[in-house]
Protein backbone atom coordinates (compact mmCIF):
# COMPACT_ATOMS: atom_id res chain seq x y z
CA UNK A 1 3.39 -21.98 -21.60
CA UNK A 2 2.71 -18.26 -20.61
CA UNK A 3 0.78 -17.10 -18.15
CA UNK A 4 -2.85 -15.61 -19.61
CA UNK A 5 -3.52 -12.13 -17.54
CA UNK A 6 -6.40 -9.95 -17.64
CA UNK A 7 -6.79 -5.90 -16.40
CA UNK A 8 -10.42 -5.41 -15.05
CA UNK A 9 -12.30 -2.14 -13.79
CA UNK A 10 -15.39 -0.24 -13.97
CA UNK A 11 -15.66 1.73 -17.19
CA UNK A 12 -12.63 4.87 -17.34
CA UNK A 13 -11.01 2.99 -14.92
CA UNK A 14 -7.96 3.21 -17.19
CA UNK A 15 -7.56 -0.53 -18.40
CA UNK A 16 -6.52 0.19 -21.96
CA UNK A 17 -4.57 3.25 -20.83
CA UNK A 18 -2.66 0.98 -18.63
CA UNK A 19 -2.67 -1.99 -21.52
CA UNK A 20 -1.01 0.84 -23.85
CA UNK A 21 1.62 2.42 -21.48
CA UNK A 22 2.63 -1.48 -20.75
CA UNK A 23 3.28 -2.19 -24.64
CA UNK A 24 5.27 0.31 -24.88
CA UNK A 25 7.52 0.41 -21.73
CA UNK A 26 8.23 -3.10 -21.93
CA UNK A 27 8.95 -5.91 -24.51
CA UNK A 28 8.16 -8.77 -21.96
CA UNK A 29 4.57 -8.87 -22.05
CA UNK A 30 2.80 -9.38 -25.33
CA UNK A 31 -0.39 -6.53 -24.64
CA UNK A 32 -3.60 -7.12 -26.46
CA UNK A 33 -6.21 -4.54 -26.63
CA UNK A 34 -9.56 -5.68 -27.96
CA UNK A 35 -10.34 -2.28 -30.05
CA UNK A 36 -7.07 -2.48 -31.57
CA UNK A 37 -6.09 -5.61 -32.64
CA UNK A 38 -2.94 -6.79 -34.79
CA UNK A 39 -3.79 -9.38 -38.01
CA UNK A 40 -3.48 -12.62 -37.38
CA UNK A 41 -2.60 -13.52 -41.21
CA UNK A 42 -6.22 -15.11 -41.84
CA UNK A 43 -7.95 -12.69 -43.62
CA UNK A 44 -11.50 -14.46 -43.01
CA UNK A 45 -10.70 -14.65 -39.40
CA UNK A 46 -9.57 -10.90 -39.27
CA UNK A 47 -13.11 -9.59 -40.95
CA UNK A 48 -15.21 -12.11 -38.91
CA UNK A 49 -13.39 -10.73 -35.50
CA UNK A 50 -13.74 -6.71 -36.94
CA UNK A 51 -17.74 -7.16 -37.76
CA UNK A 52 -18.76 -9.15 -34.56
CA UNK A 53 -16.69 -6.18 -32.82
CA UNK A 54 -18.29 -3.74 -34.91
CA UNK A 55 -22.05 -5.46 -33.33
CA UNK A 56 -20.68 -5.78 -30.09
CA UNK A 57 -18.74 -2.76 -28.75
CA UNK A 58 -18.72 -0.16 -32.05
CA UNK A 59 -22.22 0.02 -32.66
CA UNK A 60 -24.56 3.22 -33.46
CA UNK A 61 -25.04 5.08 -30.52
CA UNK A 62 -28.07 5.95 -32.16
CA UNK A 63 -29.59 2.29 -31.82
CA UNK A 64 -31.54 1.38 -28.78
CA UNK A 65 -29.26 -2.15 -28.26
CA UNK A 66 -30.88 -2.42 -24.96
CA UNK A 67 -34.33 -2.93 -25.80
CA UNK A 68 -32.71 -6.65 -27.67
CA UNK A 69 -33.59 -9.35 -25.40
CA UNK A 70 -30.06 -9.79 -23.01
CA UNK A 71 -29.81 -13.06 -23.87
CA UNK A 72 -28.85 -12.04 -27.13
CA UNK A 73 -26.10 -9.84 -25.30
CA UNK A 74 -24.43 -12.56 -23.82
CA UNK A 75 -24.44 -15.26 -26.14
CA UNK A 76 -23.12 -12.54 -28.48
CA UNK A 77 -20.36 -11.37 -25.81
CA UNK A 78 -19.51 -15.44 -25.44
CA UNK A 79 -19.23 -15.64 -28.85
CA UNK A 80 -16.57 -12.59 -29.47
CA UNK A 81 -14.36 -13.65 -26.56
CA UNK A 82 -13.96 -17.13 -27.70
CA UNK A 83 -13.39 -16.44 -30.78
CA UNK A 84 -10.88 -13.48 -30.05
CA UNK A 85 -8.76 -15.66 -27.42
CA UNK A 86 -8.80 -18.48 -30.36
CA UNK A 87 -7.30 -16.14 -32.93
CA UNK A 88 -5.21 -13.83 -30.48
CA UNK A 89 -4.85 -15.37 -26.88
CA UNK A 90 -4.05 -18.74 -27.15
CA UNK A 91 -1.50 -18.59 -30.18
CA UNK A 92 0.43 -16.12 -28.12
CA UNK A 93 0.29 -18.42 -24.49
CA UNK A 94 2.88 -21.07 -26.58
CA UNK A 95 5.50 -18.13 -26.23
CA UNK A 96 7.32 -17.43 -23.06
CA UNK A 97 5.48 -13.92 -21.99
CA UNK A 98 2.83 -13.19 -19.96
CA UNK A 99 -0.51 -12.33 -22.41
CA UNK A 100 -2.14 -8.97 -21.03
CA UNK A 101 -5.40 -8.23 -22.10
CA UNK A 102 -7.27 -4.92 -21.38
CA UNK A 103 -10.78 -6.93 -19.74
CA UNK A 104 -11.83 -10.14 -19.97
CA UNK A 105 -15.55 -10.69 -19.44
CA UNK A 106 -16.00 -9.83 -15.76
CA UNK A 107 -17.34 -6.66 -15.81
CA UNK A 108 -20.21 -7.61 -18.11
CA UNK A 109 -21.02 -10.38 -15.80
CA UNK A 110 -20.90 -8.00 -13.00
CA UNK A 111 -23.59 -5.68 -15.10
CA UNK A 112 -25.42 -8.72 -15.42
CA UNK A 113 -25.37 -9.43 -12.07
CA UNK A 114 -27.56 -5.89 -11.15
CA UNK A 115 -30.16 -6.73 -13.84
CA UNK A 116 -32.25 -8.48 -10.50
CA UNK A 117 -32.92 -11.21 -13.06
CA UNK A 118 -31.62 -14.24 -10.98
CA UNK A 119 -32.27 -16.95 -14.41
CA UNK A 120 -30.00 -14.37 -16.16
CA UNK A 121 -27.35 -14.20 -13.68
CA UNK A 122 -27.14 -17.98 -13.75
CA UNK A 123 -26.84 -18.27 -17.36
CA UNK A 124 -24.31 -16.13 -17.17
CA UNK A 125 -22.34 -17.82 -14.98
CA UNK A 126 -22.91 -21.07 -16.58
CA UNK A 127 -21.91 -19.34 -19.86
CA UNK A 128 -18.96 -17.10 -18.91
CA UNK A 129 -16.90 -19.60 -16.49
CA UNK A 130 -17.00 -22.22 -19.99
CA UNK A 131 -14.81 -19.64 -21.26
CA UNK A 132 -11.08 -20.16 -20.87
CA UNK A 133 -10.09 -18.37 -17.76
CA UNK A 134 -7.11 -16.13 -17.04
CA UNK A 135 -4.24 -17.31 -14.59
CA UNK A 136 -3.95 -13.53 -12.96
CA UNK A 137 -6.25 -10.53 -12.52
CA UNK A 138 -5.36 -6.81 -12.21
CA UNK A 139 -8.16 -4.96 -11.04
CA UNK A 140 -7.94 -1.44 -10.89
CA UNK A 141 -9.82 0.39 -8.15
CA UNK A 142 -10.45 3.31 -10.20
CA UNK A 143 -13.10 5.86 -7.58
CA UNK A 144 -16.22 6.36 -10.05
CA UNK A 145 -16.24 9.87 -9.78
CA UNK A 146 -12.54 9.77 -11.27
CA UNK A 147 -14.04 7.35 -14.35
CA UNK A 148 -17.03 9.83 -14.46
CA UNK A 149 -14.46 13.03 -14.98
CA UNK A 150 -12.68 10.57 -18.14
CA UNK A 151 -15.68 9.57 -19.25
CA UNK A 152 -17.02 13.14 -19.25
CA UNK A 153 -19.03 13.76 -23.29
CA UNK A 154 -18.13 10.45 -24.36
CA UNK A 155 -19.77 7.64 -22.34
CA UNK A 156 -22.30 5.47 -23.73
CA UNK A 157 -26.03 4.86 -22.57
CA UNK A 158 -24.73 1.27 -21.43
CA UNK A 159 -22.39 2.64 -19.03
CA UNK A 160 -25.27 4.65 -17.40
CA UNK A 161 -27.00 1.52 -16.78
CA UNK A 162 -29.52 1.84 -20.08
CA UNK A 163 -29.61 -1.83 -20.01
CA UNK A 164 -31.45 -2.14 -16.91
CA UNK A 165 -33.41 0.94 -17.09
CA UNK A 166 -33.92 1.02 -20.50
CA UNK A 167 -33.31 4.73 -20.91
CA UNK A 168 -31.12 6.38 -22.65
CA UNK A 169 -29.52 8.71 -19.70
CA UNK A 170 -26.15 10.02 -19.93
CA UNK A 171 -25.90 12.18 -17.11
CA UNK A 172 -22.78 12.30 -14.72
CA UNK A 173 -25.03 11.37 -11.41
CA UNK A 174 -26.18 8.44 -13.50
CA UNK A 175 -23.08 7.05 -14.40
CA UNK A 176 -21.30 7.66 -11.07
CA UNK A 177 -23.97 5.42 -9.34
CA UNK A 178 -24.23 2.90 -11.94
CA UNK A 179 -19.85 2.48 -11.88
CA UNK A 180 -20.48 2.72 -8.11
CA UNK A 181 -22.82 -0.19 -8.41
CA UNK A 182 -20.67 -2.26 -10.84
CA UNK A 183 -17.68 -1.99 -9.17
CA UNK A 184 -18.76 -3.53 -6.09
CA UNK A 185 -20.67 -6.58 -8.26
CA UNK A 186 -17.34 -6.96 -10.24
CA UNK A 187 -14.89 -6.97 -7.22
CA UNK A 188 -17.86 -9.69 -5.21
CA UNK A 189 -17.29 -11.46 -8.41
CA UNK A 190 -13.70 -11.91 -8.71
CA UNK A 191 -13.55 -12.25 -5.14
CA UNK A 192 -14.58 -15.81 -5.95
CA UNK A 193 -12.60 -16.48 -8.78
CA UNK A 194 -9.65 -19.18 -8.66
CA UNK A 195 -7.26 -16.75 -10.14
CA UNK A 196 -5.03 -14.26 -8.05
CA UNK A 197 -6.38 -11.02 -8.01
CA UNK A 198 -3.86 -7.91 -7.71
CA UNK A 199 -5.15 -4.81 -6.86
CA UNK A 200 -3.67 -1.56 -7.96
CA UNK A 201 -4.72 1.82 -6.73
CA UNK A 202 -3.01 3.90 -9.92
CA UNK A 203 -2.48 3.20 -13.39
CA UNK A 204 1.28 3.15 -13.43
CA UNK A 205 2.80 0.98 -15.37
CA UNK A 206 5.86 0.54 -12.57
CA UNK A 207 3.17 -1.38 -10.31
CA UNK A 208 2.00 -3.78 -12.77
CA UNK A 209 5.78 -4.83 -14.14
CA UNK A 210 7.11 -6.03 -10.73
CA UNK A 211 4.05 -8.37 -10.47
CA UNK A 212 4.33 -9.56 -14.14
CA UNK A 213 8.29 -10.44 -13.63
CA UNK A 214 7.04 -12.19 -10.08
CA UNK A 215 8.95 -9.88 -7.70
CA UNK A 216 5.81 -9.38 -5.61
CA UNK A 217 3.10 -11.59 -5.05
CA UNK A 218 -1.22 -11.22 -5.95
């Protein structure tokens, strides 16, 4: 069975830019990107995956999602990622090449983790870690001010931290200290996580290829 790996980082950190320039350099990793998804054949299962992405990650900017209670976040979030490594992830792991995915759940968690809400952060962890688990991590140590520069006209309220302020803020000093924040919760996080965690300082595909064909070690 194939190893299941995920790339992590703070929001522009470059994960699906990495994801894309790995699909296409190389034929030995089967790269799935979660906002760009292939058909799996089962039409039903196709729409249900496009709308619960659609509530999840494409919604209205216009729509204050934040003021929802966050339990409905992350029973939502559970939801998606189970049913997306069901339809996508685990049909792919009975090949022979490593699965790359562009973010797993972690950096949600991590988010979680800053809402001060200690019953949430243990729900979360109770909820999250029954999800099936990658066997390798790439986390990319993207500098926030770099992600803020990327992210520059198009970030979302959520990645200014509009879930624990509950304002709608999309100012660069705002998201610089909120991906400042996160990153440090995410890399605590995974820090503790079973799985080998690899971390690169660029997004160049040339780093990530050795450790996928096991020339180097995590």
């Amino acid at each position: 069975m194939a190893e299941f790996w995920t790339i992590e980082g703070i929001d522009g950190a470059g994960k699906s830019h990495l994801l894309s320039r790995l699909a296409t350099s190389t034929s030995q990793v089967t790269a799935l990107c979660k906002d760009d998804l292939p058909r799996t054949g089962n039409a039903w299962v196709d729409r249900r995956l496009s709308q619960m992405h659609h509530l999840t990650w494409s919604y209205d900017q216009a729509e204050s999602v934040w003021d929802y209670p966050v339990h409905y976040w992350l029973y939502s979030l559970a939801a998606w990622y189970t049913l997306f490594h069901h339809a996508h992830v685990a049909p792919a792991l009975d090949r022979v090449r490593p699965v790359v995915v562009d973010g797993w759940y972690f950096k949600l968690q991590a988010r979680m983790t800053l809402s001060g809400d200690d019953r949430l952060v243990s729900q979360a962890e109770d909820v999250f870690s029954a999800l099936p688990q990658p066997d390798r991590i790439v986390l990319l140590s993207t500098p926030a001010e770099v992600a803020t520069t990327r992210r520059s006209g198009t970030s979302k309220p959520s990645e200014h931290g509009a879930f624990t302020t509950k304002k709608a803020t999309t100012s660069s000093a705002t998201f610089t200290d909120y991906q400042t924040r996160t990153a440090r919760a995410l890399e605590e996080l995974l820090s503790e996580h079973q799985a080998p965690v690899h971390t690169l300082h660029s997004t160049a595909d040339t780093d990530l290829l050795p450790l996928l064909h096991g020339e180097v070690k995590a």
